[in-house]
Protein backbone atom coordinates (compact mmCIF):
# COMPACT_ATOMS: atom_id res chain seq x y z
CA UNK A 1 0.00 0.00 0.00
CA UNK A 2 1.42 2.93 -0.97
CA UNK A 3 1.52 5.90 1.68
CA UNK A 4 2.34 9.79 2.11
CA UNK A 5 4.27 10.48 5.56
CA UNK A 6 2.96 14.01 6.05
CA UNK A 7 5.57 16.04 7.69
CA UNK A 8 8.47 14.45 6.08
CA UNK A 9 7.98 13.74 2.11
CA UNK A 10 8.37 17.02 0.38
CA UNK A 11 6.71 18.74 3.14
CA UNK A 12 4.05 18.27 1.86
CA UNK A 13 1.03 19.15 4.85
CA UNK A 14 3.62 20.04 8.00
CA UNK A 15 6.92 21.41 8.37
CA UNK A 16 8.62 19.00 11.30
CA UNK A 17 11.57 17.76 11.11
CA UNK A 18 11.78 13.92 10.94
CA UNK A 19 13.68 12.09 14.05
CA UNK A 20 13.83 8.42 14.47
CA UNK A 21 12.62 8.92 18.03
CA UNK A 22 9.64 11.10 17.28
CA UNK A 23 6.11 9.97 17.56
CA UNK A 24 4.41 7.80 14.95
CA UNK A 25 0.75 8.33 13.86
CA UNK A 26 0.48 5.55 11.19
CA UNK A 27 -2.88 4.77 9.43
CA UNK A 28 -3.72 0.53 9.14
CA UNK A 29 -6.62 0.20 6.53
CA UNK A 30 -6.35 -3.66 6.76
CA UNK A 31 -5.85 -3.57 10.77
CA UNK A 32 -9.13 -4.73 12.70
CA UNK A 33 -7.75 -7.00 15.77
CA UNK A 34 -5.63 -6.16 18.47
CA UNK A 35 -3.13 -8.14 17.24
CA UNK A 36 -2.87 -6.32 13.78
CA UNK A 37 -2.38 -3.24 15.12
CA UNK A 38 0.26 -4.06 17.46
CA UNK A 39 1.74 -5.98 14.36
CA UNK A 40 1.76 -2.73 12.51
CA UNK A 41 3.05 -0.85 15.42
CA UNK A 42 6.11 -3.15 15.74
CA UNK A 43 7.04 -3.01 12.05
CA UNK A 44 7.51 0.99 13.20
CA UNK A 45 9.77 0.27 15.63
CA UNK A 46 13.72 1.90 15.12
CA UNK A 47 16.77 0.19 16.44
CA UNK A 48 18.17 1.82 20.06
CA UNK A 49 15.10 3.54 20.56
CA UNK A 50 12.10 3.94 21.60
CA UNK A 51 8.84 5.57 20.45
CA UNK A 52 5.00 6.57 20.37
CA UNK A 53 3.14 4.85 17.89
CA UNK A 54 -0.19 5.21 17.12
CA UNK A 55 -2.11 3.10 15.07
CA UNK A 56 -5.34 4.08 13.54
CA UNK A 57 -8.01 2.47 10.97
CA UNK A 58 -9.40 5.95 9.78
CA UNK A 59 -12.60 4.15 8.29
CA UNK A 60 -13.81 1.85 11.48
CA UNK A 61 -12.67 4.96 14.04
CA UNK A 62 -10.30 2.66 15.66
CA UNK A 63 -6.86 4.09 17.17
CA UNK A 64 -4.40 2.13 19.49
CA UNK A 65 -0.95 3.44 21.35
CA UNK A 66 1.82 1.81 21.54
CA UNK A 67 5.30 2.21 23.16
CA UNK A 68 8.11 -0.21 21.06
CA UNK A 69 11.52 -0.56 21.46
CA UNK A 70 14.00 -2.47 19.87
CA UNK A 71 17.72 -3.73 20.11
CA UNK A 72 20.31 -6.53 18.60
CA UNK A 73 20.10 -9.32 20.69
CA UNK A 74 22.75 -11.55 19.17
CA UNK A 75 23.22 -13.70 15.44
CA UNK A 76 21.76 -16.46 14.28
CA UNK A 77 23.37 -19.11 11.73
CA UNK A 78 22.29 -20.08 8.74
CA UNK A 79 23.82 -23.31 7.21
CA UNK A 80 26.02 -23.23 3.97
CA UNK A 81 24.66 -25.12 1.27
CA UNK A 82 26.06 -28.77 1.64
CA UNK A 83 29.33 -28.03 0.67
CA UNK A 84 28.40 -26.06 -2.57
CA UNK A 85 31.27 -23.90 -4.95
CA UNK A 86 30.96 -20.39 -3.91
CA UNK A 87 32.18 -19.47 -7.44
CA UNK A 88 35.71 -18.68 -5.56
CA UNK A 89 37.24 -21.84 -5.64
CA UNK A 90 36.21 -22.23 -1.81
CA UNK A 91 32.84 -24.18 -0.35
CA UNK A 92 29.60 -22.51 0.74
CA UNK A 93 30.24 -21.10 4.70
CA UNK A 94 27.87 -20.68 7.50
CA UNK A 95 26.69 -17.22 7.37
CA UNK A 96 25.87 -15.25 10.57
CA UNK A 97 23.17 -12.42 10.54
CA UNK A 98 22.12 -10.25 13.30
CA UNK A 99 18.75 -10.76 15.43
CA UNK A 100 16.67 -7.91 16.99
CA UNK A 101 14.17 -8.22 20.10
CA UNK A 102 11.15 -6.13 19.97
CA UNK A 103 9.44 -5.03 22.85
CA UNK A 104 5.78 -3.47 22.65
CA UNK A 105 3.80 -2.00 25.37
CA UNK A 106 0.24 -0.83 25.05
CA UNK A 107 -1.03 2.36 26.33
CA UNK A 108 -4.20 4.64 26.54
CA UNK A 109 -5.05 7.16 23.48
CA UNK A 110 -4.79 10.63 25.23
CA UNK A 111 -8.43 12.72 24.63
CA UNK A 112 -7.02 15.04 22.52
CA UNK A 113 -5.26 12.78 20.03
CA UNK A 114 -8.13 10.82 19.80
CA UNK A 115 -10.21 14.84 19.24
CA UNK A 116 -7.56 15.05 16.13
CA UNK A 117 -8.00 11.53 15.17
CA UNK A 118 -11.59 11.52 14.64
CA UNK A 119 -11.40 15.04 12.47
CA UNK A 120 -8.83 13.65 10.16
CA UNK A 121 -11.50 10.47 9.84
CA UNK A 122 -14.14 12.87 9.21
CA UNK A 123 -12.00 15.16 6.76
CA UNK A 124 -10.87 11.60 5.02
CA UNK A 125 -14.37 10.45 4.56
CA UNK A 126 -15.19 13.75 3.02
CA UNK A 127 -12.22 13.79 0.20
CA UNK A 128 -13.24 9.98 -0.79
CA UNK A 129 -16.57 11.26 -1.05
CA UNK A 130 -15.72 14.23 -3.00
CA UNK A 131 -13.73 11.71 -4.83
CA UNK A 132 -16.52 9.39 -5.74
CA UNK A 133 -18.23 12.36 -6.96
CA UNK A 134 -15.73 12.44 -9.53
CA UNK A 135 -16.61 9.26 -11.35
CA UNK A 136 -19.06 10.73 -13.55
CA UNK A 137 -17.04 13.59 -14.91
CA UNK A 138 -15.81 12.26 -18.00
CA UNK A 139 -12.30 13.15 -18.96
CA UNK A 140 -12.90 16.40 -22.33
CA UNK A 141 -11.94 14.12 -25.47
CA UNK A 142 -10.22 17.35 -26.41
CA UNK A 143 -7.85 16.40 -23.61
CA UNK A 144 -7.84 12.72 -23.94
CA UNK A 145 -10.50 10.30 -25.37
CA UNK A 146 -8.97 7.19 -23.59
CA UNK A 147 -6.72 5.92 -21.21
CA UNK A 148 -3.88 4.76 -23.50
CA UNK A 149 -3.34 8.02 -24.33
CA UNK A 150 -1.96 8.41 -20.62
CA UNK A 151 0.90 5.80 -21.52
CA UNK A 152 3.92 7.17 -22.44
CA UNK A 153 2.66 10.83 -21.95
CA UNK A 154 3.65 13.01 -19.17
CA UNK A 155 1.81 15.98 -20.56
CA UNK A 156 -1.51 14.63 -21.13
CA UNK A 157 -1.51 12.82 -17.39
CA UNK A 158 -0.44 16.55 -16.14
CA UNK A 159 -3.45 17.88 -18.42
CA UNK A 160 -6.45 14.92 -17.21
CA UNK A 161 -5.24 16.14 -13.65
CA UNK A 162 -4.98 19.68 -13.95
CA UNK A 163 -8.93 19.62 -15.12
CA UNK A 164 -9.86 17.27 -11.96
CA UNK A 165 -7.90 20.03 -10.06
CA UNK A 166 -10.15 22.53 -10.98
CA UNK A 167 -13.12 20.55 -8.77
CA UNK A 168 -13.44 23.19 -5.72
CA UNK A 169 -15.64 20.43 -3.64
CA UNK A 170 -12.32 17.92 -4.08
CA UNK A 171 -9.38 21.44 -3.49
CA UNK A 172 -11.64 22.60 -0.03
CA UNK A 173 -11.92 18.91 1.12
CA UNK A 174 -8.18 18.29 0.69
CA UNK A 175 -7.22 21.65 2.25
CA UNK A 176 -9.52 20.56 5.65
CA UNK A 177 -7.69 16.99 5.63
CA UNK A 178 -4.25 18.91 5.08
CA UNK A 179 -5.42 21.22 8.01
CA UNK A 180 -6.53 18.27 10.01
CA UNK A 181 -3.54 16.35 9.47
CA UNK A 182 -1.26 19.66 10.87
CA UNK A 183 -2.65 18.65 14.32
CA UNK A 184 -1.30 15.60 14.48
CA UNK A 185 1.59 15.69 16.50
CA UNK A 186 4.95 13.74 15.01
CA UNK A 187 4.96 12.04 11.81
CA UNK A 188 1.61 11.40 10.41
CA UNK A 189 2.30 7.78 7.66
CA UNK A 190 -1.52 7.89 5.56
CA UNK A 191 -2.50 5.95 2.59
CA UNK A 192 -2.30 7.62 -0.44
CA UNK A 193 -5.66 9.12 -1.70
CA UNK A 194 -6.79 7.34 -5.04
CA UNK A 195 -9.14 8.88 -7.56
CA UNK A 196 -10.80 7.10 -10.55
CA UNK A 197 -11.59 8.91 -13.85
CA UNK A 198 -13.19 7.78 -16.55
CA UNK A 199 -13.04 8.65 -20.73
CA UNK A 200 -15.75 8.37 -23.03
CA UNK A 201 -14.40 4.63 -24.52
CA UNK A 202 -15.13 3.65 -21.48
CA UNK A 203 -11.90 3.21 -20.13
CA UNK A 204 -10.88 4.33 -16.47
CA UNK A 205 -7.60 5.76 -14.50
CA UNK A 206 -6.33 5.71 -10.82
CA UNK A 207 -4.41 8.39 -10.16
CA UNK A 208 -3.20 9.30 -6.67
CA UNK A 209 -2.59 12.21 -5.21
CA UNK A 210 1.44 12.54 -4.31
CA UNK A 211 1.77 16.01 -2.89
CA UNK A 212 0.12 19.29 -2.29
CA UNK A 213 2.66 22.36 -3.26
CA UNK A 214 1.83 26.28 -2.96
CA UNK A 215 -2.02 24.87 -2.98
CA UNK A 216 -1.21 22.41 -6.12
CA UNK A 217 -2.56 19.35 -6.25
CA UNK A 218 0.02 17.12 -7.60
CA UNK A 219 -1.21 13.56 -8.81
CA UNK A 220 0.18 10.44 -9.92
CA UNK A 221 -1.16 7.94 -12.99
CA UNK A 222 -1.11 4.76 -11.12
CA UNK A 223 -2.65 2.51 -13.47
CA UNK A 224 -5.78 2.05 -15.64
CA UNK A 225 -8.23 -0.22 -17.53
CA UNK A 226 -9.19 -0.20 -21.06
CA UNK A 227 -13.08 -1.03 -22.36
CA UNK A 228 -11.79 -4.67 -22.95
CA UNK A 229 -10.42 -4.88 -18.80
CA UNK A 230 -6.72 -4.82 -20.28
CA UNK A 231 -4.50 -3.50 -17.64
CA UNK A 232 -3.02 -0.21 -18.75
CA UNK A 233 0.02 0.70 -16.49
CA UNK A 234 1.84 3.87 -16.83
CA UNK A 235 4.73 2.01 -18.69
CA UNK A 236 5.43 -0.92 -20.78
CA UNK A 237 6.09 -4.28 -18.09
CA UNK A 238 10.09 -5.07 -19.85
CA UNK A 239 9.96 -8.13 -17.57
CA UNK A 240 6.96 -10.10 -18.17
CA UNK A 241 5.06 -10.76 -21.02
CA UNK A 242 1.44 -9.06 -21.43
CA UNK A 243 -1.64 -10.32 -23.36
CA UNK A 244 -3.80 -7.50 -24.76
CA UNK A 245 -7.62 -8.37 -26.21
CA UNK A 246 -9.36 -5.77 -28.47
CA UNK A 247 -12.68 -7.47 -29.16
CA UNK A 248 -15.10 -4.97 -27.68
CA UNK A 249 -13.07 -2.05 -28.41
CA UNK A 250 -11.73 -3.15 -31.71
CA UNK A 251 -9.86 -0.77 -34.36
CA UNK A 252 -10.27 2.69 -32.26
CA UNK A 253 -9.07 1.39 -29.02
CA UNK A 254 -6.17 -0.90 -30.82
CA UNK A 255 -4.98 2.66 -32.54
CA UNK A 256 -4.81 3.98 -28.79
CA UNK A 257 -3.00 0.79 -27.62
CA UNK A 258 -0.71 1.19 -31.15
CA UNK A 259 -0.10 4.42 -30.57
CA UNK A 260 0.65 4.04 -26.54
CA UNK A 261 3.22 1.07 -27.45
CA UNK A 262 5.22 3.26 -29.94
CA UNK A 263 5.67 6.41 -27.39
CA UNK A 264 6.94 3.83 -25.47
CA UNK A 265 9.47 2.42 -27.81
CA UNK A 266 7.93 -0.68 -28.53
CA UNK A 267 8.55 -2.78 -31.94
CA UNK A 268 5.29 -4.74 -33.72
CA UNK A 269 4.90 -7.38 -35.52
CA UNK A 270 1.60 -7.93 -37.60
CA UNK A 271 0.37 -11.31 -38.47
CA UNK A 272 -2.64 -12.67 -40.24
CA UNK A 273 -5.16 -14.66 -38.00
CA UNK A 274 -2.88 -17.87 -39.18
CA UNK A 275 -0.71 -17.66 -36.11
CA UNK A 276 1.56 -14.93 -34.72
CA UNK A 277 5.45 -14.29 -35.78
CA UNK A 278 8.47 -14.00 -33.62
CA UNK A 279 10.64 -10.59 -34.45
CA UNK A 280 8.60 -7.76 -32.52
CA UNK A 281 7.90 -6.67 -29.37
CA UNK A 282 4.01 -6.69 -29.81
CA UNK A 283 2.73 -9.73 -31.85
CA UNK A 284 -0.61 -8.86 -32.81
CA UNK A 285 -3.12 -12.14 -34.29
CA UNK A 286 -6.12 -10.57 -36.21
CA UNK A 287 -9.23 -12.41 -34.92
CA UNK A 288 -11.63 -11.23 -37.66
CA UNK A 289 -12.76 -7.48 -39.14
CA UNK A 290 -11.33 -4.89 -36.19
CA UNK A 291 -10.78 -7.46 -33.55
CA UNK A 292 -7.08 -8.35 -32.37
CA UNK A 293 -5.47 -10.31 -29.98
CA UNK A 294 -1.72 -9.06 -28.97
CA UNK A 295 1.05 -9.96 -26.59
CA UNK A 296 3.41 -7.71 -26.15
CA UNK A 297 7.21 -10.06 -24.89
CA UNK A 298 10.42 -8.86 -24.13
């Protein structure tokens, strides 16, 4: 999950200075038992010292303290391989790596960091709602008429979100969360916000909101789907190979994949619906009159 730690990355809400020993407010969407937060709260924990940490699950207006600690407590050994070549000429050794002891200690929530905790729920439930909103205003064609056109294309991602950024419902809810998230005391470690957008192929983005500057919103393109569910990410995957199916969106939408795949640098080869060709980066099989199956390899 990705997060924003408000008072440390690019200053974004706060200006404190970050301090290994400085109390932790750290949000837990997926924490509901005791023992998941206290989980979460030792993951937090920094090595020779201790710290606050709160842990809070903004949507079910639950917050836990916690006090951790943690130090080396000796090695542990890990058997060589059964005599394996290190690629040295020598044998596969016993390697020794360090252990740490955690120690966790639950305490009350103080009144008023539970009075700031519940405003920054209530400010965060406004901005997702604001954000909702947002589904059913359709990206202008005029700035892009489909979510491939987002691959490959810094300037049109900083165009889609410079138009959401003119929503004043979304800019005043932010600026209350960013105002409720100043109280906070420490380091304040929230998911990031997402917001879905739509174009009128049907296609949809995610983008996420990375930092508020001078009163800018600043978003992210996380990652999309096309009117056929084909993943659309941001860039080209190099590593793995990718099947792409064009049967509902045929010719238009393969033209916006086409076009997304070359701004990205990426070779095709075309084949008839006989079977696909080695030689390309894209191997596109024609299934019958504007419908195309293509997998895109390293």
């Amino acid at each position: 999950m990705k997060k924003v730690i408000f008072a440390s990355l690019l200053s974004i809400f706060s200006t404190s200075t970050i301090a290994n020993e400085q109390t932790l407010t750290t949000e837990c969407s997926t924490c509901f038992s005791y023992d998941q937060f206290k989980t979460s709260a030792k993951s937090n924990a920094k090595l020779d010292k201790t710290r606050d940490v709160y842990v809070m699950n903004l949507e079910t207006l639950t917050i836990k303290k916690f006090e951790v600690s943690k130090s080396f407590s000796g090695y542990r050994t890990i058997p060589g391989t059964g005599g394996e070549p290190d690629g040295r000429g020598g044998k596969m050794k016993d390697i020794k790596v360090p252990t740490y002891s955690v120690t966790v200690k639950d305490h009350n929530v103080e009144q008023s960091v539970l009075n700031n905790f519940y405003n920054l729920s209530d400010a965060k439930k406004q901005v997702m709602m604001s954000a909702q909103s947002l589904k059913a205003d359709e990206v202008p064609s005029e700035i892009a008429g489909s979510v491939w056109d987002l691959v490959g294309s810094s300037s049109t991602q900083n165009k889609v979100a410079r138009h959401y950024n003119g929503n004043t419902n979304l800019r005043n809810d932010l600026t209350n969360f960013a105002n409720a998230a100043g109280k906070v005391s420490g380091l304040l470690d929230v998911d990031k916000i997402m917001v879905q957008v739509s174009f009128n192929d049907g296609s949809t983005a995610i983008f996420s909101l990375y930092a508020v500057i001078n009163g800018d919103l600043i978003w992210d393109f996380e990652r999309g789907t096309d009117v056929d569910l084909n993943k659309v990410k941001p860039n080209f995957d190099t590593k793995n190979a990718e099947s792409y199916d064009f049967n509902k969106g045929g010719a238009d939408v393969f033209v916006d994949f086409y076009n997304a795949a070359k701004r990205a640098g990426v070779s095709f080869t075309s084949t008839s619906s006989g079977g696909a060709q080695t030689g390309g980066r894209v191997t596109c099989v024609t299934k019958n009159l504007g419908k195309y199956i293509c997998t895109y390899t390293r």
